[in-house]
C-alpha atoms as a PDB file:
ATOM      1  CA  UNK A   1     -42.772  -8.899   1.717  1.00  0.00           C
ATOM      2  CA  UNK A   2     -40.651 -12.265   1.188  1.00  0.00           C
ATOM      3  CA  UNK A   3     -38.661 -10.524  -1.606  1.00  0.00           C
ATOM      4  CA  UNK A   4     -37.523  -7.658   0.763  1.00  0.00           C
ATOM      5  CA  UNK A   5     -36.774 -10.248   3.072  1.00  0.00           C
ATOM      6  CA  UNK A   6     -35.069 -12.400   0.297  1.00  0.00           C
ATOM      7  CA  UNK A   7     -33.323  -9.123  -0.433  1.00  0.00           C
ATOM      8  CA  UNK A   8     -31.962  -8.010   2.932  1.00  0.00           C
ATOM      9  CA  UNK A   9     -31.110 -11.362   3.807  1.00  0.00           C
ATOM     10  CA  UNK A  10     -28.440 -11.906   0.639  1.00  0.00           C
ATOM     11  CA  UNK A  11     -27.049  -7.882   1.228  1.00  0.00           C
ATOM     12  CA  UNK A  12     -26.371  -8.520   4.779  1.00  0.00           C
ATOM     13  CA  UNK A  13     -23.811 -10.836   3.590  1.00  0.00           C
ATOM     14  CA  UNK A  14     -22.213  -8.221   1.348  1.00  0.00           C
ATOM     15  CA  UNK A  15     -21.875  -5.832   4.321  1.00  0.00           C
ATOM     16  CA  UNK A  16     -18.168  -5.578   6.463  1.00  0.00           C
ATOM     17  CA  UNK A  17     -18.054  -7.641   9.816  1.00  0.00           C
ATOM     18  CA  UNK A  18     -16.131  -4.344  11.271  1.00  0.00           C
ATOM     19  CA  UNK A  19     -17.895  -1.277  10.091  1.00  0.00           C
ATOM     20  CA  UNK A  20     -21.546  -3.027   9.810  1.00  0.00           C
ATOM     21  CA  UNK A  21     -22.122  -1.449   5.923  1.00  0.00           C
ATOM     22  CA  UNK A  22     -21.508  -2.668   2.704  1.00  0.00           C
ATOM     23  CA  UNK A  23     -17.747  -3.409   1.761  1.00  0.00           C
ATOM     24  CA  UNK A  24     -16.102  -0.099   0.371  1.00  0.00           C
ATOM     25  CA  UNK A  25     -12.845  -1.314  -1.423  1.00  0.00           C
ATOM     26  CA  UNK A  26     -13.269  -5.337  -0.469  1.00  0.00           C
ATOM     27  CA  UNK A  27     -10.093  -6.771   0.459  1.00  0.00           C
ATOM     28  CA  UNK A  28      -9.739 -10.379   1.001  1.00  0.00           C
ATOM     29  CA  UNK A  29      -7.120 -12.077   4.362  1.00  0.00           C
ATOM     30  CA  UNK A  30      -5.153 -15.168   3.520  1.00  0.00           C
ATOM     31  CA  UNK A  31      -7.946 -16.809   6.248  1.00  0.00           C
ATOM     32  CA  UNK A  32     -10.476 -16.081   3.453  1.00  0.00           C
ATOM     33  CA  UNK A  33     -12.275 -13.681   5.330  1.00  0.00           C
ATOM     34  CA  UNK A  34     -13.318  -9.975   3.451  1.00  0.00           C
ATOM     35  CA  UNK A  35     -12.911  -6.697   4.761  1.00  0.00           C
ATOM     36  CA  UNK A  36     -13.417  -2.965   3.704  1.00  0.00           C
ATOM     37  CA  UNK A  37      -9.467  -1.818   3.194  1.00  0.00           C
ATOM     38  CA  UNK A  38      -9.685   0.869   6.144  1.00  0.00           C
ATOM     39  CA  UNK A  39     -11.265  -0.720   8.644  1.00  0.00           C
ATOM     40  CA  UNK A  40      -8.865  -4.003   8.560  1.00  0.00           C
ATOM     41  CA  UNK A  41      -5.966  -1.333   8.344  1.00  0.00           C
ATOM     42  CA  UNK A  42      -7.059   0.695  11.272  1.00  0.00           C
ATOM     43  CA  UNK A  43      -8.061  -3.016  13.426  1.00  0.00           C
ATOM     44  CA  UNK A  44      -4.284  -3.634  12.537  1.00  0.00           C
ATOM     45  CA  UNK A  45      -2.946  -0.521  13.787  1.00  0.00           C
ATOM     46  CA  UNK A  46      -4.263  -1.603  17.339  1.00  0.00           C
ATOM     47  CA  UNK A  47      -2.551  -5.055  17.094  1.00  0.00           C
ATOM     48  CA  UNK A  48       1.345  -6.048  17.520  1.00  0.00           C
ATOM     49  CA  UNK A  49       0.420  -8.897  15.108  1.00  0.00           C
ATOM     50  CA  UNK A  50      -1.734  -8.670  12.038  1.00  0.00           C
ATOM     51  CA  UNK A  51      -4.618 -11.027  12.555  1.00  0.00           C
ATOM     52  CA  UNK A  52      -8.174 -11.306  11.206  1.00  0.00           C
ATOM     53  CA  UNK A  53     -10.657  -9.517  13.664  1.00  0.00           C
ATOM     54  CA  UNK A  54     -12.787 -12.343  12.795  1.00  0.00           C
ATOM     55  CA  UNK A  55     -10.853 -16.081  13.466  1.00  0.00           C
ATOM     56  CA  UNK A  56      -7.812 -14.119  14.701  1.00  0.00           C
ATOM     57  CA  UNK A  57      -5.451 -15.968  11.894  1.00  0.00           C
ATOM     58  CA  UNK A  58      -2.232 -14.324  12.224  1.00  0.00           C
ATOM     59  CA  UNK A  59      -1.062 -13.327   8.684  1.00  0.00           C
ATOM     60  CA  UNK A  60       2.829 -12.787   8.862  1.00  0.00           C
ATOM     61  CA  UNK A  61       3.142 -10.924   5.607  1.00  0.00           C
ATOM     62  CA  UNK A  62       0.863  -7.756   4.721  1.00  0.00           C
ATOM     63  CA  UNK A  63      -1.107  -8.953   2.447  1.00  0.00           C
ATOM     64  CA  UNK A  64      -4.110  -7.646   1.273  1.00  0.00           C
ATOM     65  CA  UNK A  65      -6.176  -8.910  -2.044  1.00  0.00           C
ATOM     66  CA  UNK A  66      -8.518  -7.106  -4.059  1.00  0.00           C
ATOM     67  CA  UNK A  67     -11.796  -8.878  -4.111  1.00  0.00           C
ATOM     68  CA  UNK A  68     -13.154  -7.390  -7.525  1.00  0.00           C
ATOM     69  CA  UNK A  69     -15.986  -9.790  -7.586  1.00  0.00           C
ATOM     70  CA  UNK A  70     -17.263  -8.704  -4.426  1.00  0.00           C
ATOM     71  CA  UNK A  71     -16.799  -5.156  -5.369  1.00  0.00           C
ATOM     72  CA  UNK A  72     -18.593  -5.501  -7.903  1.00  0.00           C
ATOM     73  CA  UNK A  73     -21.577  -7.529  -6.193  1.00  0.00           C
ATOM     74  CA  UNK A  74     -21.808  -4.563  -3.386  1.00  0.00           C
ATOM     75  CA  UNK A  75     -22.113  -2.414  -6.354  1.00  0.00           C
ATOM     76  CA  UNK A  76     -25.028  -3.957  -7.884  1.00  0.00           C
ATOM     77  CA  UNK A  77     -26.633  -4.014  -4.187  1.00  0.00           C
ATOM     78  CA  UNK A  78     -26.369  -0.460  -4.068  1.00  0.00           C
ATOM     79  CA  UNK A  79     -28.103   0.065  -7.017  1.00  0.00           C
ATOM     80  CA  UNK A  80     -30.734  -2.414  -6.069  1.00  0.00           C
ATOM     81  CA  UNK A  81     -31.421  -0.887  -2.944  1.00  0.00           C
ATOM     82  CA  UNK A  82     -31.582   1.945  -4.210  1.00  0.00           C
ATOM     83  CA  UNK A  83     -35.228   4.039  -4.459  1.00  0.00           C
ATOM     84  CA  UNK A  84     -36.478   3.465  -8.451  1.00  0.00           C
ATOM     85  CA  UNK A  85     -38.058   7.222  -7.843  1.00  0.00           C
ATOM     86  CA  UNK A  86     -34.805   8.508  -6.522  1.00  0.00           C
ATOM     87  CA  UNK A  87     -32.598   7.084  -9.209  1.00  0.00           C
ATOM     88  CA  UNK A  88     -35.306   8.725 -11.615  1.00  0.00           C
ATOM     89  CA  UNK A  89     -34.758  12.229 -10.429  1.00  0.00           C
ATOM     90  CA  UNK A  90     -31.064  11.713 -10.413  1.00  0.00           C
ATOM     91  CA  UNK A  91     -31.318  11.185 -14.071  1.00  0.00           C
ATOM     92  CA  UNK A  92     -33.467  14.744 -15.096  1.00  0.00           C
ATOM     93  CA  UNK A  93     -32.464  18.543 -14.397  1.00  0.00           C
ATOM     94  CA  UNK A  94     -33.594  19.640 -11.440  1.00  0.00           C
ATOM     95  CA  UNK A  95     -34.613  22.817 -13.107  1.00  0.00           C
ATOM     96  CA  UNK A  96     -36.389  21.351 -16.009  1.00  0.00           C
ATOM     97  CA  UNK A  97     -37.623  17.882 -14.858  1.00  0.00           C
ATOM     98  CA  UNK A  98     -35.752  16.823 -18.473  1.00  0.00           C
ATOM     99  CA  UNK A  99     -33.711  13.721 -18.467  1.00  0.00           C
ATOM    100  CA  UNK A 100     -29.816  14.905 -18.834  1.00  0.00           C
ATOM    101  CA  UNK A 101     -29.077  13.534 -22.378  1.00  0.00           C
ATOM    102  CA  UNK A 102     -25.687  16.198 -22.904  1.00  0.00           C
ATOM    103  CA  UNK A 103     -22.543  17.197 -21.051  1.00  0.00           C
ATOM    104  CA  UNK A 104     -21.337  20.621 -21.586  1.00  0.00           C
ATOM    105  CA  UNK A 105     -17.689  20.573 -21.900  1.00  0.00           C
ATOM    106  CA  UNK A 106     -17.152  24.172 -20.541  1.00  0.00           C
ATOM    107  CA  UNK A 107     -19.202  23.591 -17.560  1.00  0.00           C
ATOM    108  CA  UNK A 108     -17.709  20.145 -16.984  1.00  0.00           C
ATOM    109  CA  UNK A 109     -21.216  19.299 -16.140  1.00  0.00           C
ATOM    110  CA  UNK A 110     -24.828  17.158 -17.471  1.00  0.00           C
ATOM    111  CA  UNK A 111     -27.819  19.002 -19.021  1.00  0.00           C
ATOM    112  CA  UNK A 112     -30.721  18.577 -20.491  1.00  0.00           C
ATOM    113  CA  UNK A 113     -31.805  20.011 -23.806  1.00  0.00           C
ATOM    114  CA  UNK A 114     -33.566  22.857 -22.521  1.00  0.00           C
ATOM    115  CA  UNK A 115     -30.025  23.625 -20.991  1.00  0.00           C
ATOM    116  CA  UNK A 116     -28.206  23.687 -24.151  1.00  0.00           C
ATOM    117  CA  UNK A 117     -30.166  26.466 -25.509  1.00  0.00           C
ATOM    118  CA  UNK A 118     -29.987  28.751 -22.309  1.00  0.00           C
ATOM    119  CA  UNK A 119     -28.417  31.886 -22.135  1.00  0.00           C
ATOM    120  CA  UNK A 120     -25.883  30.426 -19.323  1.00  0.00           C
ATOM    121  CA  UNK A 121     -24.702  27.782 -21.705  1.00  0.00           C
ATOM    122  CA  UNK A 122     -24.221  29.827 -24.953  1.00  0.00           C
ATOM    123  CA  UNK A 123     -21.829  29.510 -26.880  1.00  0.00           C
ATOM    124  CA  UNK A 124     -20.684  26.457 -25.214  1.00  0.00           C
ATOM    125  CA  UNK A 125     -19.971  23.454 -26.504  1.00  0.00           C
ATOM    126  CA  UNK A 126     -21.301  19.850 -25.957  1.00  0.00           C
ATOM    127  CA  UNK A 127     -21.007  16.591 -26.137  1.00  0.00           C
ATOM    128  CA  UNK A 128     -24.070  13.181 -25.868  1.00  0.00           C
ATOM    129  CA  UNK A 129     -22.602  11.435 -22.621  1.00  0.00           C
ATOM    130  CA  UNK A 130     -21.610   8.013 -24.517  1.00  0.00           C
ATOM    131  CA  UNK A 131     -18.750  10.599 -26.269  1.00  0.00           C
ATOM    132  CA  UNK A 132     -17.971  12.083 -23.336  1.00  0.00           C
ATOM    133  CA  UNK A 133     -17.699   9.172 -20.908  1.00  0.00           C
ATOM    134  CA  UNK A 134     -15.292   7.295 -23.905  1.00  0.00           C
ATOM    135  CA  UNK A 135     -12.982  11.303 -23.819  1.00  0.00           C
ATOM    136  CA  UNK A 136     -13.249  10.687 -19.664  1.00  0.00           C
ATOM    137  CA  UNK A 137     -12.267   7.059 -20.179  1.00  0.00           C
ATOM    138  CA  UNK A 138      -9.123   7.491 -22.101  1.00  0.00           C
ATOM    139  CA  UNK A 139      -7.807   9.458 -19.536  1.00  0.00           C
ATOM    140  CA  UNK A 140      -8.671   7.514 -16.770  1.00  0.00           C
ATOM    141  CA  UNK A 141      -6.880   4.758 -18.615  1.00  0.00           C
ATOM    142  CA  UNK A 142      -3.674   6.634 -18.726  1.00  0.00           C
ATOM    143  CA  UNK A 143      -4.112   7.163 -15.367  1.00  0.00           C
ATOM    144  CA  UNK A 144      -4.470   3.669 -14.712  1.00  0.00           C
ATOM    145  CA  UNK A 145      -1.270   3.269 -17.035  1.00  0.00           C
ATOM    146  CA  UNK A 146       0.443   6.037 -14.855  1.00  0.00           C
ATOM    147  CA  UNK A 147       0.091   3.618 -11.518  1.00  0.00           C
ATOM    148  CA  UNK A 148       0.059   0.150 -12.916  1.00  0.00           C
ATOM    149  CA  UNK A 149       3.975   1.451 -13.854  1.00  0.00           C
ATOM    150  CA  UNK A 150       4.318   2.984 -10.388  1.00  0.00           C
ATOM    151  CA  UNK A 151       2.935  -0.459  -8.406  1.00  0.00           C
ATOM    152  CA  UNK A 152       5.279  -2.256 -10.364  1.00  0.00           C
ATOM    153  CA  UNK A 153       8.290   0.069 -10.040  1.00  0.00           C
ATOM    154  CA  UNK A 154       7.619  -0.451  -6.503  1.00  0.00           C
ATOM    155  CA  UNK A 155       7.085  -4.095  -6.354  1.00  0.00           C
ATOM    156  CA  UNK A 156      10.663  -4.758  -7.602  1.00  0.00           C
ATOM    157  CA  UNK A 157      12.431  -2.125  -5.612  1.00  0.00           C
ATOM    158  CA  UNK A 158      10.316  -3.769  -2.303  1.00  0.00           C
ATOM    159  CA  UNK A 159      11.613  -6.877  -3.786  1.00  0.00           C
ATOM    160  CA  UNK A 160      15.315  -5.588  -3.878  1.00  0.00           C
ATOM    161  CA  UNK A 161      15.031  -4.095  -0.156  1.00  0.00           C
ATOM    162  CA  UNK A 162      14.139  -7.395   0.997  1.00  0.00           C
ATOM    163  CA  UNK A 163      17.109  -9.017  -0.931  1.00  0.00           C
ATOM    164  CA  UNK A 164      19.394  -6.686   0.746  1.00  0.00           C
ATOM    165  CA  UNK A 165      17.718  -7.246   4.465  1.00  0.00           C
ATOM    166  CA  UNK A 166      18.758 -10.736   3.927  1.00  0.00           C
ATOM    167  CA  UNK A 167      21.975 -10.258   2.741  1.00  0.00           C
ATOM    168  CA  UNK A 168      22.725  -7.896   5.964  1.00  0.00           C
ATOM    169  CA  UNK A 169      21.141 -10.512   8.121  1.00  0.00           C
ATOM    170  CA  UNK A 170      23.214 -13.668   6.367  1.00  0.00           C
ATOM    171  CA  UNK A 171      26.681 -11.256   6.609  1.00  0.00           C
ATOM    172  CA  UNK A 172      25.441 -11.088  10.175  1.00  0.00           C
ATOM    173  CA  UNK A 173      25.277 -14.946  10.631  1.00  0.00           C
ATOM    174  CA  UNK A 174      28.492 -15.432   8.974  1.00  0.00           C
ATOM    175  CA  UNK A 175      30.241 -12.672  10.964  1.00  0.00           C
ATOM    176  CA  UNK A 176      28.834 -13.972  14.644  1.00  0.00           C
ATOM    177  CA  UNK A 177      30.321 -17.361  13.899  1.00  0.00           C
ATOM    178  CA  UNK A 178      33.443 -16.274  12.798  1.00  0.00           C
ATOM    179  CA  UNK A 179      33.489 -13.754  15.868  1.00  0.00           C
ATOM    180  CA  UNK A 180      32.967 -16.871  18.062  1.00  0.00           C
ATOM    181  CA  UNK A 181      34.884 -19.462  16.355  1.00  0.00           C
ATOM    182  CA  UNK A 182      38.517 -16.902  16.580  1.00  0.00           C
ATOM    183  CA  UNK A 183      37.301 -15.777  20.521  1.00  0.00           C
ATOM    184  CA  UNK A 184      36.492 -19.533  21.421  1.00  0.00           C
ATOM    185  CA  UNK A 185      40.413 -20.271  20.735  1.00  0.00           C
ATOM    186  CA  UNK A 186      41.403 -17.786  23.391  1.00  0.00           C
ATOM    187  CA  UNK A 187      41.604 -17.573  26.937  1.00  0.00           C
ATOM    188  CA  UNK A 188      38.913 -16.888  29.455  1.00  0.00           C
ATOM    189  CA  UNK A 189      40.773 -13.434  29.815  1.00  0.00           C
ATOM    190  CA  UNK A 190      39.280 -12.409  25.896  1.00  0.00           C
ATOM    191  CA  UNK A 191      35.857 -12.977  26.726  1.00  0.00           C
ATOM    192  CA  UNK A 192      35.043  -9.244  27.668  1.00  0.00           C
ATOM    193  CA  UNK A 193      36.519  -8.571  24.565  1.00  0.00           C
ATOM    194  CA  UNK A 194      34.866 -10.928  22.625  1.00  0.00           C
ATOM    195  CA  UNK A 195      31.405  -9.502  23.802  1.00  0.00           C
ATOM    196  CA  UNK A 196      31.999  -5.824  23.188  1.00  0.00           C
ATOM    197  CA  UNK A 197      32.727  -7.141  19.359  1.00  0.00           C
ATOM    198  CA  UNK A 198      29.554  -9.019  19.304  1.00  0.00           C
ATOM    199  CA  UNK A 199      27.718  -5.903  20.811  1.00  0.00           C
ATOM    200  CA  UNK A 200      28.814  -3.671  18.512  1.00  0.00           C
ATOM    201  CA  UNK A 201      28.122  -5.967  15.147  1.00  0.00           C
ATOM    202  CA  UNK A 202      24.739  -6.156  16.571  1.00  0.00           C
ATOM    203  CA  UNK A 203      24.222  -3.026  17.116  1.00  0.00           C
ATOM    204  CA  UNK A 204      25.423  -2.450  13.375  1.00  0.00           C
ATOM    205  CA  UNK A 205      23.277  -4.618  12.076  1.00  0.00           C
ATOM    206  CA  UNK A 206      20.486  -3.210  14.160  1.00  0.00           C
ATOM    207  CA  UNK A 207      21.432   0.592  12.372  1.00  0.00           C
ATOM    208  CA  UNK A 208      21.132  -1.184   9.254  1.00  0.00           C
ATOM    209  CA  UNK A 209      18.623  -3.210   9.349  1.00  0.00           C
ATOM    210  CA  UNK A 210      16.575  -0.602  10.285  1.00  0.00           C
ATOM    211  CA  UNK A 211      17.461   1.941   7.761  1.00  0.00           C
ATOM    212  CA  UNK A 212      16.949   0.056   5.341  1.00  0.00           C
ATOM    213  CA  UNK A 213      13.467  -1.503   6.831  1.00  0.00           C
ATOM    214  CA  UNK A 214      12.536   2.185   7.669  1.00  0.00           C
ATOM    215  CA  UNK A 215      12.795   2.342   3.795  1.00  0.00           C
ATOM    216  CA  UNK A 216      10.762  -0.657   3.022  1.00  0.00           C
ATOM    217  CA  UNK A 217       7.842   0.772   4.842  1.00  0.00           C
ATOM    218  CA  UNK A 218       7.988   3.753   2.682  1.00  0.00           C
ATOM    219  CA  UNK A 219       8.163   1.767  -0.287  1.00  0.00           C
ATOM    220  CA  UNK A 220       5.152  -0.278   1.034  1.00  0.00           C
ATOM    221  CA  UNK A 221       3.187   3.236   1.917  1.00  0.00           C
ATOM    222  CA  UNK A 222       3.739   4.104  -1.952  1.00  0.00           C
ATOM    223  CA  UNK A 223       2.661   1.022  -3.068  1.00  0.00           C
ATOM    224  CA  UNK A 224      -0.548   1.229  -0.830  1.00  0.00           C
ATOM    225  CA  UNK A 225      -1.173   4.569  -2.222  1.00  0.00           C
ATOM    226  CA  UNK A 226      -0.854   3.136  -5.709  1.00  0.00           C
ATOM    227  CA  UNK A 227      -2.886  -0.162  -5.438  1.00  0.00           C
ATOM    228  CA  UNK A 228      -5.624   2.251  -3.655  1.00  0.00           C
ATOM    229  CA  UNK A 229      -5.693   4.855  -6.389  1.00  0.00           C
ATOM    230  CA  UNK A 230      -6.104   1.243  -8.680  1.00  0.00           C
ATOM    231  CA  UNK A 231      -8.558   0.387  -6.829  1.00  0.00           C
ATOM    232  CA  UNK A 232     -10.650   3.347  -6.610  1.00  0.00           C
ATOM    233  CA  UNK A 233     -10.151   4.010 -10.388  1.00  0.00           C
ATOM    234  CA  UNK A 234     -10.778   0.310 -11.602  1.00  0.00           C
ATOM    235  CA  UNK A 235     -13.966   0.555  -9.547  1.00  0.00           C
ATOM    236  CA  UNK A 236     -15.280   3.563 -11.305  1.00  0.00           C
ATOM    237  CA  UNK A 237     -14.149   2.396 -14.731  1.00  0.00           C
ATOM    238  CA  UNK A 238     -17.039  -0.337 -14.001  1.00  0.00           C
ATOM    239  CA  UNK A 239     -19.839   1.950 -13.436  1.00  0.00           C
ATOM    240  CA  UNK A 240     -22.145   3.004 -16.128  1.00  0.00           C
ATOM    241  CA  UNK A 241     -21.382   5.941 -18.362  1.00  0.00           C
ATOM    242  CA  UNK A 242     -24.219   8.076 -16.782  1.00  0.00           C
ATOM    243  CA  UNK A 243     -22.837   7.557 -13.374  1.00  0.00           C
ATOM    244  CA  UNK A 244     -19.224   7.336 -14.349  1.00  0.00           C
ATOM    245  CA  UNK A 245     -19.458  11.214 -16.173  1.00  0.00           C
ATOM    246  CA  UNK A 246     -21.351  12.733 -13.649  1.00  0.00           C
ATOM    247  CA  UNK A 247     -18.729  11.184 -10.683  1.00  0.00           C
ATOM    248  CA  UNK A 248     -14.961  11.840 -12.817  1.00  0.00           C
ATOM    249  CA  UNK A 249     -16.665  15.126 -13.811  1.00  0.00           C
ATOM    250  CA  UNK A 250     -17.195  16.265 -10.016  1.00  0.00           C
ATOM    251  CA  UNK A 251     -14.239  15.356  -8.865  1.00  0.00           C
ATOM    252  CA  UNK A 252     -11.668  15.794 -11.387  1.00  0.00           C
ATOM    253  CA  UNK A 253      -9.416  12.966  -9.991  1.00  0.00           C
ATOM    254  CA  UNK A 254      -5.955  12.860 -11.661  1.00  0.00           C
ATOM    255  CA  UNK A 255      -2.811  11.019 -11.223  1.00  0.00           C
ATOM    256  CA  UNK A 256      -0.421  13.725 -10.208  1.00  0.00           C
ATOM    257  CA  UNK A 257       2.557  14.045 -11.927  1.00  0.00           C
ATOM    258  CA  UNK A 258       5.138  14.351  -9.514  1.00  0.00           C
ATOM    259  CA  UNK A 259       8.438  12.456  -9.344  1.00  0.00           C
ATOM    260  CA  UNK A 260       7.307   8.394  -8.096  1.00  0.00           C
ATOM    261  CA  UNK A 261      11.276   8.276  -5.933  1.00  0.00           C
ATOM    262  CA  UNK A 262      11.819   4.653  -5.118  1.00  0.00           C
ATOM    263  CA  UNK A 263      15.421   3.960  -4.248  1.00  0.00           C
ATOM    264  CA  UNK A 264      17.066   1.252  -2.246  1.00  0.00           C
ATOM    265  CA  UNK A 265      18.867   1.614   1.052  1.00  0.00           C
ATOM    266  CA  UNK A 266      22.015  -0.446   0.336  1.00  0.00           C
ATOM    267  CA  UNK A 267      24.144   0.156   3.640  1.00  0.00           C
ATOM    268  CA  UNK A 268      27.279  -2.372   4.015  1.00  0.00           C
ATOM    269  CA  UNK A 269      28.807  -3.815   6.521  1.00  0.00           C
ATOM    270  CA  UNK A 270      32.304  -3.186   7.339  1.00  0.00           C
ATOM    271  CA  UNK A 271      32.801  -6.473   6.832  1.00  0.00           C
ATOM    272  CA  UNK A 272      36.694  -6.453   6.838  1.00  0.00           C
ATOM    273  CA  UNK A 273      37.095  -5.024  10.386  1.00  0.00           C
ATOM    274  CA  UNK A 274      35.411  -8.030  11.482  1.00  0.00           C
ATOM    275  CA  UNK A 275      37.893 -11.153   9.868  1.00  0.00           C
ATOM    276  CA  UNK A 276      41.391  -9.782   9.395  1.00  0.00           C
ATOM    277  CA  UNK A 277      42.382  -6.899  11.873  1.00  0.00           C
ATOM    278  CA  UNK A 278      40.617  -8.781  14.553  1.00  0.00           C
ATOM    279  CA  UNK A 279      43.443 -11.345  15.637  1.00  0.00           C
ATOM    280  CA  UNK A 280      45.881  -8.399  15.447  1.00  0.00           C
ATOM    281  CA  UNK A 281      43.731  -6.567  17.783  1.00  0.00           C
ATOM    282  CA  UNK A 282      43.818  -9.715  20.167  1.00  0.00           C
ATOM    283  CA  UNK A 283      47.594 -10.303  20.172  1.00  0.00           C
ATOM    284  CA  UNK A 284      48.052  -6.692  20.987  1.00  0.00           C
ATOM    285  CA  UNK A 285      45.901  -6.849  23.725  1.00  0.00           C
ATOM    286  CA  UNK A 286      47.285 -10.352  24.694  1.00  0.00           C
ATOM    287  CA  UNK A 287      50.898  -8.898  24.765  1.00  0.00           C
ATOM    288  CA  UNK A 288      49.821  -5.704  26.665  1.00  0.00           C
ATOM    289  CA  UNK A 289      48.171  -8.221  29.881  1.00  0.00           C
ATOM    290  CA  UNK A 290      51.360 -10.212  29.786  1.00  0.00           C
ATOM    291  CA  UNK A 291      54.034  -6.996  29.586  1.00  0.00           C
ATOM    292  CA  UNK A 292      53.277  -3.782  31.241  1.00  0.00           C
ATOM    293  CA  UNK A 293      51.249  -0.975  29.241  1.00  0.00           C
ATOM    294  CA  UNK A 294      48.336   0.473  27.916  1.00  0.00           C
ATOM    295  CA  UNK A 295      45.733  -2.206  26.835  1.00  0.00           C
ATOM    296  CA  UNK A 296      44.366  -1.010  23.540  1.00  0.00           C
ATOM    297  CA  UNK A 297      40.749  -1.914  23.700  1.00  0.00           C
ATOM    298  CA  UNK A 298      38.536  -2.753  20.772  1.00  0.00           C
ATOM    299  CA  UNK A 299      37.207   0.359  19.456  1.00  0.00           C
ATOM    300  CA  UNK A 300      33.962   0.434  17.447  1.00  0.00           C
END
């Protein structure tokens, strides 16, 4: 009685403050606190700021950590809470109460030796499950290969996007000052003018910005698909061969091989209609309030 008190009492703490059950795909806040990946996601969704559902910690950047170790700890608990009988009868046909010692390669499936010499399975051909979970393996670990190159194909374009955001955002700066510094030197008469230009290199930057940060979030949904497929992969490449043949052999998981497009929004500024033209554009409309004639306005 103690132990199976001893026992829930240590597997409660491996279970997600959210959902109530044990973590599926752990992730870890920068407040310390653990998660399962979709329910922190979809608490987030609900939120204008990221913060853990638990001390409320506002995290400013997405970021979301892998907790293998705990993975790995919620997997043993499932396999210790798991019925001994159950487990048993997972382990032997169903038809012939044999344990499942072979996997038959055509049938993508494991038998027992009563199996192999059916008439369903002749002519067949098989393999003992340590040779076929080492076959499964290998590709698994090209998968893994596949998206390890994908995450960091993504990383460095994310990291180029946000390079570029700050470049658009420091031209900004640059521009505003210079805006105000050549409008501060004329009369009150320029200051409509003045704020039309500042309007419309906001407004700019806005249309930039957010192309480009419309493109960051699809880079970021890539590399969210990739770090999950990692995830889900990684965590099945720890299971035991048994387990691990019977699962990749079910579901026939694969790392498509369609084109991974990453590219970089690189919008400019038209930085030169801001500096040069600009004082031209103020004389003329100096000279036309002094002398009669059409003011020519700025135009964006």
């Amino acid at each position: 009685m103690a132990s199976g008190l001893q026992a829930e009492c240590w597997t409660e703490e491996l279970n997600c403050a959210i959902c109530l059950e044990f973590f599926t795909d752990p992730v870890s806040l920068d407040c310390g606190h653990n998660f399962c990946r979709s329910c922190v996601a979809g608490s987030w969704e609900k939120q204008e700021k990221n913060s853990c559902p638990v001390c409320h910690q506002v995290t400013v950047e997405r970021n979301l950590q892998v907790n293998w170790a705990l993975s790995k700890m919620v997997e043993k608990a499932r396999e210790f809470t798991l019925d001994p009988t159950q487990a048993a009868v997972k382990r032997q046909c169903e038809k012939h109460r044999e344990d499942l010692k072979l996997f038959c390669e055509d049938d993508k499936k494991l038998i027992c030796s009563i199996c192999r010499d059916a008439k369903e399975h002749r002519g067949h051909s098989f393999l003992p499950i340590d040779e076929a979970a080492e076959i499964y393996k290998d590709q698994v670990k090209s998968s893994i290969a596949s998206l390890t190159q994908r995450k960091e194909t993504a990383l460095q374009t994310e990291a180029k996007q946000r390079e570029k955001i700050s470049q658009v955002k420091e031209q900004v700066n640059s521009l505003q000052t210079h805006v105000t510094g050549e409008f501060a030197k004329m009369h009150q008469s320029l200051t409509d003018s003045e704020q039309r230009v500042m309007r419309d290199l906001r407004q700019r930057e806005e249309e930039i910005v957010k192309r480009m940060e419309t493109n960051l979030r699809e880079i970021q949904c890539k590399l969210d698909s990739v770090e999950q497929q990692l995830s889900e992969l990684q965590t099945q490449m720890g299971k035991d061969a048994f387990t691990f043949v019977q699962e990749e052999a079910a579901v026939k998981r694969r790392v498509s091989d369609e084109v991974f497009d990453l590219s970089v929004c690189e919008d400019e500024l038209p930085v030169a209609k801001y500096k040069w033209p600009l004082k031209n554009t103020v004389w003329r409309q100096i000279i036309d309030n002094i002398s009669p004639g059409k003011c020519l306005p700025f135009s964006p």
